[in-house]
C-alpha atoms as a PDB file:
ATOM      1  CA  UNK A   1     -37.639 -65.132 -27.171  1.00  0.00           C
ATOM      2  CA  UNK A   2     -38.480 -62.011 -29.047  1.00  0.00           C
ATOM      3  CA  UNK A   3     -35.763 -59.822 -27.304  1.00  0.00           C
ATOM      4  CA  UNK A   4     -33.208 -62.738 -28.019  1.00  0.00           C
ATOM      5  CA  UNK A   5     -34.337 -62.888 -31.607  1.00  0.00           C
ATOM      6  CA  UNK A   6     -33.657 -59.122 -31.907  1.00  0.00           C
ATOM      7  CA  UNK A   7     -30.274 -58.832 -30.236  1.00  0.00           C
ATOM      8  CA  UNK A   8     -29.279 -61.639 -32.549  1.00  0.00           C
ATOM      9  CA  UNK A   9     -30.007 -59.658 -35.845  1.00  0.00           C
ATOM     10  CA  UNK A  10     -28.711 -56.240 -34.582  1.00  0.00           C
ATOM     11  CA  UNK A  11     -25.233 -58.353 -33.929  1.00  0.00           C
ATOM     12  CA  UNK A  12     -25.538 -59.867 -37.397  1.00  0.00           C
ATOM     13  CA  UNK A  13     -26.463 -56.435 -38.533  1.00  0.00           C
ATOM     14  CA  UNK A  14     -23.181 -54.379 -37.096  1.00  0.00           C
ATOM     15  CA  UNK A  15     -21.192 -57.684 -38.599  1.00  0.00           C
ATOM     16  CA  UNK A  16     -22.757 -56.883 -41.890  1.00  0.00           C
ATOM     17  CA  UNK A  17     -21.809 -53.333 -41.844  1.00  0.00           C
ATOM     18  CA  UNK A  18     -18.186 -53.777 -40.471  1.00  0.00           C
ATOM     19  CA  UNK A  19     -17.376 -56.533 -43.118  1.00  0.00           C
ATOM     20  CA  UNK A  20     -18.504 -53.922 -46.592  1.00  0.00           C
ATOM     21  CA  UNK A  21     -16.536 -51.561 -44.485  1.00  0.00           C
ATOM     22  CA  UNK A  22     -13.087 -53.548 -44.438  1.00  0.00           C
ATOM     23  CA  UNK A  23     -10.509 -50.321 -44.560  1.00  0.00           C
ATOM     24  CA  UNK A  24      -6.903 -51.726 -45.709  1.00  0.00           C
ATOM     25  CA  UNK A  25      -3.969 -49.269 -45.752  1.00  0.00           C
ATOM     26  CA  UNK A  26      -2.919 -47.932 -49.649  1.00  0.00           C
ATOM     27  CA  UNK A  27       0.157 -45.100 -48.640  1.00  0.00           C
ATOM     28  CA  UNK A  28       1.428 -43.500 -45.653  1.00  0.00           C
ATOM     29  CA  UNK A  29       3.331 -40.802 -44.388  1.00  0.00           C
ATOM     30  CA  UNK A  30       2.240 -37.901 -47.283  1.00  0.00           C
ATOM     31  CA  UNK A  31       1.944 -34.578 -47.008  1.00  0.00           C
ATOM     32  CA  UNK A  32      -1.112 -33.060 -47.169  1.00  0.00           C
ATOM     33  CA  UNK A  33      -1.025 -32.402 -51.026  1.00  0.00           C
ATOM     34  CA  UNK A  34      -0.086 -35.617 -51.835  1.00  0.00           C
ATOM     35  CA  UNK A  35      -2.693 -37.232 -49.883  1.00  0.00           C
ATOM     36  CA  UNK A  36      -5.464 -34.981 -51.824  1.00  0.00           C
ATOM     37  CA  UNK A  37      -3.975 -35.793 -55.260  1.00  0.00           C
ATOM     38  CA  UNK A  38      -4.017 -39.710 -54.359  1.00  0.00           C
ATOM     39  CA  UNK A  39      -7.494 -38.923 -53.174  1.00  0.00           C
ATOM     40  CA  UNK A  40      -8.769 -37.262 -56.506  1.00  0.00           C
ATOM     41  CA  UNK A  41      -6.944 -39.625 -58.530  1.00  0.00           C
ATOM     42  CA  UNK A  42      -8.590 -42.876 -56.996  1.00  0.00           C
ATOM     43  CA  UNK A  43     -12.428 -40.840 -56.961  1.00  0.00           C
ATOM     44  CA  UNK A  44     -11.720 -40.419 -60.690  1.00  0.00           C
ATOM     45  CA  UNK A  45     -12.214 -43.932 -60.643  1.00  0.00           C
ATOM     46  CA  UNK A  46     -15.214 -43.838 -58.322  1.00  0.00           C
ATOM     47  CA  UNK A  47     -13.204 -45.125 -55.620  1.00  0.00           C
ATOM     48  CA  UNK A  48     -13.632 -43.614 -52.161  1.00  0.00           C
ATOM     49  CA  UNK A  49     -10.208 -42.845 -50.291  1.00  0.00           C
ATOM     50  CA  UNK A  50     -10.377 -41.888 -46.673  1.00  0.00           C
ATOM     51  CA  UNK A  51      -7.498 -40.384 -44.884  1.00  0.00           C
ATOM     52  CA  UNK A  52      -6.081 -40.324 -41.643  1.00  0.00           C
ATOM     53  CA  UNK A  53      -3.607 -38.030 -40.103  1.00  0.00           C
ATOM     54  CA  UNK A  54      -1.010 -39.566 -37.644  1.00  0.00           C
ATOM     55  CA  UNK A  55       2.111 -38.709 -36.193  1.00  0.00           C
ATOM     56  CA  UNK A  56       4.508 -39.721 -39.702  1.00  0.00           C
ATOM     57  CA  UNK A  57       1.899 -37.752 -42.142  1.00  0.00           C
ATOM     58  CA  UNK A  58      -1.264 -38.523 -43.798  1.00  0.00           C
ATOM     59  CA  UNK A  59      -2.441 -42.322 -44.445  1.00  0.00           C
ATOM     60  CA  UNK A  60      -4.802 -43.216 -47.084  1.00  0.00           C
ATOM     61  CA  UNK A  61      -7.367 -46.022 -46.757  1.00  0.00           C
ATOM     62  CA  UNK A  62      -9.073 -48.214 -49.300  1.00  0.00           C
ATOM     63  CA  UNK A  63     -11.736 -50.676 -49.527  1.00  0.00           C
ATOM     64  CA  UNK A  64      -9.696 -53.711 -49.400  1.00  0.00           C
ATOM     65  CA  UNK A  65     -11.907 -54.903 -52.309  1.00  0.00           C
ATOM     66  CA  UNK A  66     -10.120 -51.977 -54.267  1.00  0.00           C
ATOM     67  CA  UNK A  67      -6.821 -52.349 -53.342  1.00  0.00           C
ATOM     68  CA  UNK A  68      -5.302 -54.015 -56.278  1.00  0.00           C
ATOM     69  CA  UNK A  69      -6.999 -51.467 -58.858  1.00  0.00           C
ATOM     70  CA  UNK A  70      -5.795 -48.222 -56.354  1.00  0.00           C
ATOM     71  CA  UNK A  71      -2.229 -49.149 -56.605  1.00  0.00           C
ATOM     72  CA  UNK A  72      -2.276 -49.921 -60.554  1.00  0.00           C
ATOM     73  CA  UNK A  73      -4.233 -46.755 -60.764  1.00  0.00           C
ATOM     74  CA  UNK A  74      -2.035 -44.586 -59.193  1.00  0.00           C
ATOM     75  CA  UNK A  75       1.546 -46.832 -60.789  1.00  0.00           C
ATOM     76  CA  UNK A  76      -0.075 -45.188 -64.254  1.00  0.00           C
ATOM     77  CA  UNK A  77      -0.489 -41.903 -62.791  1.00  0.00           C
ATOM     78  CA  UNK A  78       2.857 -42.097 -60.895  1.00  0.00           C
ATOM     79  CA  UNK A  79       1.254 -40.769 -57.351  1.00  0.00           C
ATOM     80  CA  UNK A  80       2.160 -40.568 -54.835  1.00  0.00           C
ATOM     81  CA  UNK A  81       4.910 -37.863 -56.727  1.00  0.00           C
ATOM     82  CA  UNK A  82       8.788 -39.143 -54.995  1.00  0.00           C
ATOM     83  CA  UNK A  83       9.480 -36.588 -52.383  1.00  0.00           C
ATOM     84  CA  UNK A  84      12.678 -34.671 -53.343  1.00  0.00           C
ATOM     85  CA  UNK A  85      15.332 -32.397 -51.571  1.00  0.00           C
ATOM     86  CA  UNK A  86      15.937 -28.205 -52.442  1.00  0.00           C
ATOM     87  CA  UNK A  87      19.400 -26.631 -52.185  1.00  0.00           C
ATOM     88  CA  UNK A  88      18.455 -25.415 -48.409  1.00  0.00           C
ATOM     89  CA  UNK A  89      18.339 -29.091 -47.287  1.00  0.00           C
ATOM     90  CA  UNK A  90      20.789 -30.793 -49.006  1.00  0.00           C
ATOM     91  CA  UNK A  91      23.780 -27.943 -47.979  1.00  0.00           C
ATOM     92  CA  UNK A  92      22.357 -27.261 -44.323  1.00  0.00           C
ATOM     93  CA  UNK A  93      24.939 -27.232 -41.577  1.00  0.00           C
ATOM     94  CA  UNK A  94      25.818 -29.874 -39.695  1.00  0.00           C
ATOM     95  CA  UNK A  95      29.337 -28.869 -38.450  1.00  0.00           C
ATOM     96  CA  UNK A  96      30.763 -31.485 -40.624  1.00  0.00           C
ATOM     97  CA  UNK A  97      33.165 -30.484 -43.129  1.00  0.00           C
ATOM     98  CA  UNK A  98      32.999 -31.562 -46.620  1.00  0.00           C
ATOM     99  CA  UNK A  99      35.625 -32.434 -49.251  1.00  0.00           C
ATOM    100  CA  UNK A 100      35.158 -30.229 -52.435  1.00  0.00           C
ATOM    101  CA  UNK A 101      34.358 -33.194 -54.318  1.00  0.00           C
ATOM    102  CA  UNK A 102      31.533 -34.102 -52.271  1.00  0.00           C
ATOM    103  CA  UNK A 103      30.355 -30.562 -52.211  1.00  0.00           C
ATOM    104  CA  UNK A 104      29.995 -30.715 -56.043  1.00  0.00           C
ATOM    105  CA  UNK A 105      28.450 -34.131 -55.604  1.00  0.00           C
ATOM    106  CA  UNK A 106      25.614 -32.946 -53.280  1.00  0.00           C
ATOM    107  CA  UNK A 107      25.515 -29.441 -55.893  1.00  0.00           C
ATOM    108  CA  UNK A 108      25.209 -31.699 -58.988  1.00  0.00           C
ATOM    109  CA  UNK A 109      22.092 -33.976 -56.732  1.00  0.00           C
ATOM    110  CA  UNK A 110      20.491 -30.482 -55.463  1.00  0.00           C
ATOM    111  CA  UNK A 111      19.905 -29.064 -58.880  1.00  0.00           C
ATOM    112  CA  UNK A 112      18.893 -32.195 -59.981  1.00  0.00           C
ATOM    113  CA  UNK A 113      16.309 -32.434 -57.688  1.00  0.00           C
ATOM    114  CA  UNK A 114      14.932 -28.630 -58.105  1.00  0.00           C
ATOM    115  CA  UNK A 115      14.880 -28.853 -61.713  1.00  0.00           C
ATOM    116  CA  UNK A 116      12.960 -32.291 -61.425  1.00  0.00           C
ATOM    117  CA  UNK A 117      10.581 -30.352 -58.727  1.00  0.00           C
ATOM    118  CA  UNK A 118       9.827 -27.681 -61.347  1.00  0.00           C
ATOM    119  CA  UNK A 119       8.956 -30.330 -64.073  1.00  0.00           C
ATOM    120  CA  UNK A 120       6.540 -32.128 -62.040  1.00  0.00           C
ATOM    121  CA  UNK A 121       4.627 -29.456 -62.169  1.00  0.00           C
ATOM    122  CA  UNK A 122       3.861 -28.978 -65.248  1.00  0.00           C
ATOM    123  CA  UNK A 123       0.594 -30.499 -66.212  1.00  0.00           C
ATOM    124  CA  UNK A 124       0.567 -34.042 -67.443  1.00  0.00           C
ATOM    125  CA  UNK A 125       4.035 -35.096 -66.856  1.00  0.00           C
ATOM    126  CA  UNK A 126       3.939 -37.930 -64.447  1.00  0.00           C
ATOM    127  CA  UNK A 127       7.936 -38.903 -64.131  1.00  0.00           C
ATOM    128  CA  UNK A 128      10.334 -35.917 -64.665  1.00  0.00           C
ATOM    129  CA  UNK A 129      14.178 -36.980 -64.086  1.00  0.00           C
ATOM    130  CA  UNK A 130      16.863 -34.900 -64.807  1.00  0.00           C
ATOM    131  CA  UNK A 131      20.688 -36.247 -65.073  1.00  0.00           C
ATOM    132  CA  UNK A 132      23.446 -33.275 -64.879  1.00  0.00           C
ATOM    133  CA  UNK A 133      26.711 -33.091 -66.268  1.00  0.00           C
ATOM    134  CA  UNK A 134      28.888 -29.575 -64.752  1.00  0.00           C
ATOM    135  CA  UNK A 135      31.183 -28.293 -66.644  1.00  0.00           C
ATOM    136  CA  UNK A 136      34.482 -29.774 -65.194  1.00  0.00           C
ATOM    137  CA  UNK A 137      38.695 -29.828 -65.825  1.00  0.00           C
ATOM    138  CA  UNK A 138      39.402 -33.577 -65.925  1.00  0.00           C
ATOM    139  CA  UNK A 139      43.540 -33.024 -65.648  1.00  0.00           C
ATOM    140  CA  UNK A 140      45.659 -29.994 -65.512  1.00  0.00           C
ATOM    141  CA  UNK A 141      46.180 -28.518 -68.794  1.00  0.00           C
ATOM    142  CA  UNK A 142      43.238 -30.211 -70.596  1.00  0.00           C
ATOM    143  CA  UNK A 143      40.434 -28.489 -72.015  1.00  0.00           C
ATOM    144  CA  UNK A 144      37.023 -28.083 -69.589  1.00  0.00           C
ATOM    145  CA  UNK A 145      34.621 -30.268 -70.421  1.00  0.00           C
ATOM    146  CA  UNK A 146      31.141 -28.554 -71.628  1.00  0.00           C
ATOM    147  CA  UNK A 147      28.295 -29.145 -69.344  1.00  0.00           C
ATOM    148  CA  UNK A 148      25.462 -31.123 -70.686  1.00  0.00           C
ATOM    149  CA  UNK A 149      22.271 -32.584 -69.221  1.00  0.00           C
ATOM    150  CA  UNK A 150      19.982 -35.140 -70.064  1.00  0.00           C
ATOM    151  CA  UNK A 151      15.846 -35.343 -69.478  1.00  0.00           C
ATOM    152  CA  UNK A 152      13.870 -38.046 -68.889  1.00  0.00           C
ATOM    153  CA  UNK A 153       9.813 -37.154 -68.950  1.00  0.00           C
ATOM    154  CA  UNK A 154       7.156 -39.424 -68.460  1.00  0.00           C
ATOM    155  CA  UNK A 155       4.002 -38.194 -69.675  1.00  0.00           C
ATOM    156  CA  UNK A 156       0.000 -38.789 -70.227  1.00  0.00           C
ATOM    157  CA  UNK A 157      -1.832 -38.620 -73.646  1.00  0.00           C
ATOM    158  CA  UNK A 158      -3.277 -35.568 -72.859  1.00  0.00           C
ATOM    159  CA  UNK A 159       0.272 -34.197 -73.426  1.00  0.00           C
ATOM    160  CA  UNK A 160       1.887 -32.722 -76.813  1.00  0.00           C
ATOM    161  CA  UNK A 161       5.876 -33.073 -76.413  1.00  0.00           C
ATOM    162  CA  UNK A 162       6.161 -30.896 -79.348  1.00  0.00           C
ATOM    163  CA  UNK A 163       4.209 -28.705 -78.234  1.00  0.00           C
ATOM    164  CA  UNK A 164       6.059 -28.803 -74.785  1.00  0.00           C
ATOM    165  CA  UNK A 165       9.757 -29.365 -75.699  1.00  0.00           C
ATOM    166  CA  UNK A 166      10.759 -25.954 -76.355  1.00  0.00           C
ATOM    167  CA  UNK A 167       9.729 -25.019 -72.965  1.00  0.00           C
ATOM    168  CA  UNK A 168      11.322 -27.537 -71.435  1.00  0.00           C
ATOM    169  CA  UNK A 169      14.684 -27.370 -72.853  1.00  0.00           C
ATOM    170  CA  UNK A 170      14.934 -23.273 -72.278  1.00  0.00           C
ATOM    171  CA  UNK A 171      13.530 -24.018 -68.802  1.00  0.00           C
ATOM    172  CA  UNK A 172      16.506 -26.124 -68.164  1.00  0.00           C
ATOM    173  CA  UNK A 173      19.806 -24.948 -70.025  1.00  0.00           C
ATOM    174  CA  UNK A 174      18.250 -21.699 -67.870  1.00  0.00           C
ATOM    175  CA  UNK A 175      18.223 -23.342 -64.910  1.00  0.00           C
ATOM    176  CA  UNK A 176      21.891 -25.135 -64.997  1.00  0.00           C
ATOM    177  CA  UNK A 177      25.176 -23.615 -65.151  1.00  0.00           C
ATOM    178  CA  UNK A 178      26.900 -24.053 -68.194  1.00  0.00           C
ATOM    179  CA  UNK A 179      24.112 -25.124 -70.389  1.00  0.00           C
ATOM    180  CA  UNK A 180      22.681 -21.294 -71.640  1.00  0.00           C
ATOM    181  CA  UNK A 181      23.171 -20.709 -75.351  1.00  0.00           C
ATOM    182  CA  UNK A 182      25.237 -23.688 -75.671  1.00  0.00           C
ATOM    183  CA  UNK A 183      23.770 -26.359 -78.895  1.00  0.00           C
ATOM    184  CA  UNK A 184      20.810 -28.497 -78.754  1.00  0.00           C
ATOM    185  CA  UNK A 185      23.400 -31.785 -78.683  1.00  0.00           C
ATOM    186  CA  UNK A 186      24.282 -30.729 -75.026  1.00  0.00           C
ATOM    187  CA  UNK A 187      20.556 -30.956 -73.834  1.00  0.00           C
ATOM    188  CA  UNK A 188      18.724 -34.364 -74.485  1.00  0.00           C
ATOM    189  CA  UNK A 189      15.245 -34.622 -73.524  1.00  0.00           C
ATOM    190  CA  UNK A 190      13.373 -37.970 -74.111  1.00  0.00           C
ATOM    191  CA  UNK A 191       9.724 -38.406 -74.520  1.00  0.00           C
ATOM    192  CA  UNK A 192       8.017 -41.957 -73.063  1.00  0.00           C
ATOM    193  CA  UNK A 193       4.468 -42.443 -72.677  1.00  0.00           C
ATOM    194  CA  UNK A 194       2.691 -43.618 -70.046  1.00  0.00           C
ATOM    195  CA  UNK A 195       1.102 -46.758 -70.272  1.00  0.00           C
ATOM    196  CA  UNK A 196      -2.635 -45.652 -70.260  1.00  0.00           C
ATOM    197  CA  UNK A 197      -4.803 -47.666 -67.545  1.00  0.00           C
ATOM    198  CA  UNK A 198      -7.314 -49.497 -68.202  1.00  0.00           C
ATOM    199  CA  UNK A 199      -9.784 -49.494 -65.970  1.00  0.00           C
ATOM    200  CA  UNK A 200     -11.270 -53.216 -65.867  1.00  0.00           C
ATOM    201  CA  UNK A 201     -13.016 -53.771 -62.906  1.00  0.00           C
ATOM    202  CA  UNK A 202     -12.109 -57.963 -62.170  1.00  0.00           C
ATOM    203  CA  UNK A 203     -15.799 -59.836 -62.258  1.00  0.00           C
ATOM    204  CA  UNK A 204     -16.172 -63.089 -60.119  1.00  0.00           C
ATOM    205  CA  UNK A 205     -19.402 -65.059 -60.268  1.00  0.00           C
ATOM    206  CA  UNK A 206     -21.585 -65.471 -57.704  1.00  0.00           C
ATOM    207  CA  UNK A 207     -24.235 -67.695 -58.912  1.00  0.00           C
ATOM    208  CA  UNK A 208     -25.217 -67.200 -62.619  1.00  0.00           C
ATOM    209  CA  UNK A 209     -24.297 -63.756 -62.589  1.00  0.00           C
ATOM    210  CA  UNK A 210     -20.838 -61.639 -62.708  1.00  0.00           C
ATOM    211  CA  UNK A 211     -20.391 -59.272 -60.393  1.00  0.00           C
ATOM    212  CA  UNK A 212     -17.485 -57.116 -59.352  1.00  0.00           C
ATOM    213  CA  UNK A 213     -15.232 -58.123 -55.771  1.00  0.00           C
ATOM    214  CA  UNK A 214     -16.455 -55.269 -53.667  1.00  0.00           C
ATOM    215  CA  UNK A 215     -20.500 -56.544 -55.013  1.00  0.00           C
ATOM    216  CA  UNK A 216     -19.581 -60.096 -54.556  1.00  0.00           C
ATOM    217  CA  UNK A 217     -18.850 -59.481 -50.515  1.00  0.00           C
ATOM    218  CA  UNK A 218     -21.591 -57.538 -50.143  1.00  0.00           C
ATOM    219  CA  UNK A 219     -23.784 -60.206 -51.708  1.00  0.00           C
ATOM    220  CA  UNK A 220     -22.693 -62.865 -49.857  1.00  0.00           C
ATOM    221  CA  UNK A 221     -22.387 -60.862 -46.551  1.00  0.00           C
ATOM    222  CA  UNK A 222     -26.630 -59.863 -47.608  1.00  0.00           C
ATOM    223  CA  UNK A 223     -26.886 -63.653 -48.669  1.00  0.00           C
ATOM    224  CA  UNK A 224     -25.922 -65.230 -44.638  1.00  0.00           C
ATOM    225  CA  UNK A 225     -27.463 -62.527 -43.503  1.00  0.00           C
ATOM    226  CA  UNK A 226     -30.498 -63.622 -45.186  1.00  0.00           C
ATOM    227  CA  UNK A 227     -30.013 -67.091 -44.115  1.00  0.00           C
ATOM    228  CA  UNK A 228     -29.850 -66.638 -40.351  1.00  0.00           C
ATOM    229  CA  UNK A 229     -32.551 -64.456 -40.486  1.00  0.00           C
ATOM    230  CA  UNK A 230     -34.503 -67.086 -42.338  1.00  0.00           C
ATOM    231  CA  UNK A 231     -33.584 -69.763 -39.627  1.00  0.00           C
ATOM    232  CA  UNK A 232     -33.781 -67.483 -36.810  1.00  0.00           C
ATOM    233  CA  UNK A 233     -37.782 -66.694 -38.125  1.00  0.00           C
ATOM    234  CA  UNK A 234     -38.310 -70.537 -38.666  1.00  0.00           C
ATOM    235  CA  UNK A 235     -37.156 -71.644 -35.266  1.00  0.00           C
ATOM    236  CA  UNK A 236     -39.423 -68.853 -33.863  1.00  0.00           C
ATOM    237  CA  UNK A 237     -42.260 -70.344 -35.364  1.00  0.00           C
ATOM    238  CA  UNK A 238     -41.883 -74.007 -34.549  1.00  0.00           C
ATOM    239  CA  UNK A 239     -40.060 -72.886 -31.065  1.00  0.00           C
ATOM    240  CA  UNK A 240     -42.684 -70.439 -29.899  1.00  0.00           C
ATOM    241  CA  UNK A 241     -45.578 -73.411 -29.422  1.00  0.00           C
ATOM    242  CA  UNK A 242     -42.952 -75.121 -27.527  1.00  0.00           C
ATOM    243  CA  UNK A 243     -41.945 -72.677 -25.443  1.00  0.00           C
ATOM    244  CA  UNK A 244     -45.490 -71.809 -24.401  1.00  0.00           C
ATOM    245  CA  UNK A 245     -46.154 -75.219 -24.033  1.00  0.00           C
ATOM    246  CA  UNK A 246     -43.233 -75.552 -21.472  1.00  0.00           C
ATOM    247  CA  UNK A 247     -44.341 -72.501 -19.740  1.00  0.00           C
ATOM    248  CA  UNK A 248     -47.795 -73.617 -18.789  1.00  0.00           C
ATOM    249  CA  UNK A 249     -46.295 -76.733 -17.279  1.00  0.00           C
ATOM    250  CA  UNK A 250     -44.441 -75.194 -15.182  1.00  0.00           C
ATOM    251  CA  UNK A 251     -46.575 -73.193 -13.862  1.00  0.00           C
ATOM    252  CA  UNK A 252     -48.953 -75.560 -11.794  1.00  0.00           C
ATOM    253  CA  UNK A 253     -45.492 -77.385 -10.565  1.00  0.00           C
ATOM    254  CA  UNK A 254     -44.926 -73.243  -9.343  1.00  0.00           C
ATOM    255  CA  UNK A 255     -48.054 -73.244  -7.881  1.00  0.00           C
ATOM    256  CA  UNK A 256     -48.092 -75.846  -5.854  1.00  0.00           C
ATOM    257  CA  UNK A 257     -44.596 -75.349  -4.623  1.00  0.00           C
ATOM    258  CA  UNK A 258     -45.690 -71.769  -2.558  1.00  0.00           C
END
């Protein structure tokens, strides 16, 4: 009865521990420095990321208590960053031949993309887009039109656009052809804050108190665990008189059968 009554709460135990432990997928297939910034992100928030490495790239698990606050947390800090093409990849060979204006096309995209690369980097811009205009004939005889560019950047507080701006816009008309020394009109670069997130844990009440998701399963996983161990101790003590009881009878009827 006593090896029964302990093979029953070591089961209950292990169901106890696999049920705070419920891992739910949050991203998959990142690169190795995308996984650790999605990682240090969500522990800002004292949530615990674990990841896993597979064939595709890097998968990140989450409590599936914290699911809903690790994708609104990293939707503010716009993480996992968009993964984005250089020059080398978008013009590798592939014996097919292009038309010129496709070749400008996929020109126009890749320098796009690398000056959007080079933005991302800089610290607390979270969205960098970049929109190119080349410098193009539109009809035989007419005048070329200028090159211009616009910027989109999404940034956090702990970012001064004025501060930032001028570096940004030399960066830029540097960086695409056409758009060096030519007047501020020709390079637009808008500013949009990021929504900051507020980090509200959800409370749900268990009883007369609030407690957070993640507490409220452990509580109630603690709570039946409690139980059964409660009526697994009670029917040992009104079961174990029996059971001795039952045993002794038996015994004489064992007896005289040998």
């Amino acid at each position: 009865m006593a090896k029964l009554s302990f093979k029953v709460l070591l089961l209950l135990l292990v169901f106890l521990l696999l049920g705070c432990n419920d891992q739910v997928e949050l991203n998959h297939g990142l690169s190795e420095s995308d996984a650790n910034e999605v990682a240090a992100e969500l522990g800002r928030y004292h949530i615990q990321a674990e990841k896993r490495t597979n064939k595709d790239g890097i998968t990140v698990m989450v409590n599936a208590t914290e699911l809903n606050r690790a994708v609104h947390i990293l939707d503010a800090a716009g993480l996992p960053r968009p993964a984005r093409t250089n020059l080398g990849e978008v013009f590798q060979k592939n014996g097919v031949i292009s038309t010129p204006l496709e070749e400008r096309a996929r020109y126009i995209y890749a320098l796009s993309q690398e000056v959007e690369s080079t933005l991302s980097q800089i610290d607390g811009v979270i969205v960098a887009r970049v929109h190119v205009v080349l410098p193009e004939r539109i009809a035989p005889g007419e005048p070329v039109q200028p090159a211009s560019a616009a910027v989109f950047i999404k940034y956090r507080p702990d970012l001064d656009p004025d501060v930032i701006e001028p570096r940004i816009r030399q960066m830029v008309a540097s960086s695409l052809p056409g758009l060096a020394g030519r007047a501020d009109k020709d390079l637009a670069i808008v500013f949009v804050p990021a929504e900051t997130y507020q980090d509200k844990p959800p409370e749900v009440s268990f009883g007369p108190f609030m407690v957070t998701p993640e507490r409220d399963a452990q509580l109630t996983w603690l709570s039946g665990f409690i139980g059964i161990l409660i009526l697994v101790s009670v029917a040992g003590v009104f079961g174990w008189p029996h059971w001795k009881r039952f045993r002794q009878r038996n015994k004489p009827q064992a007896s005289k059968d040998e």
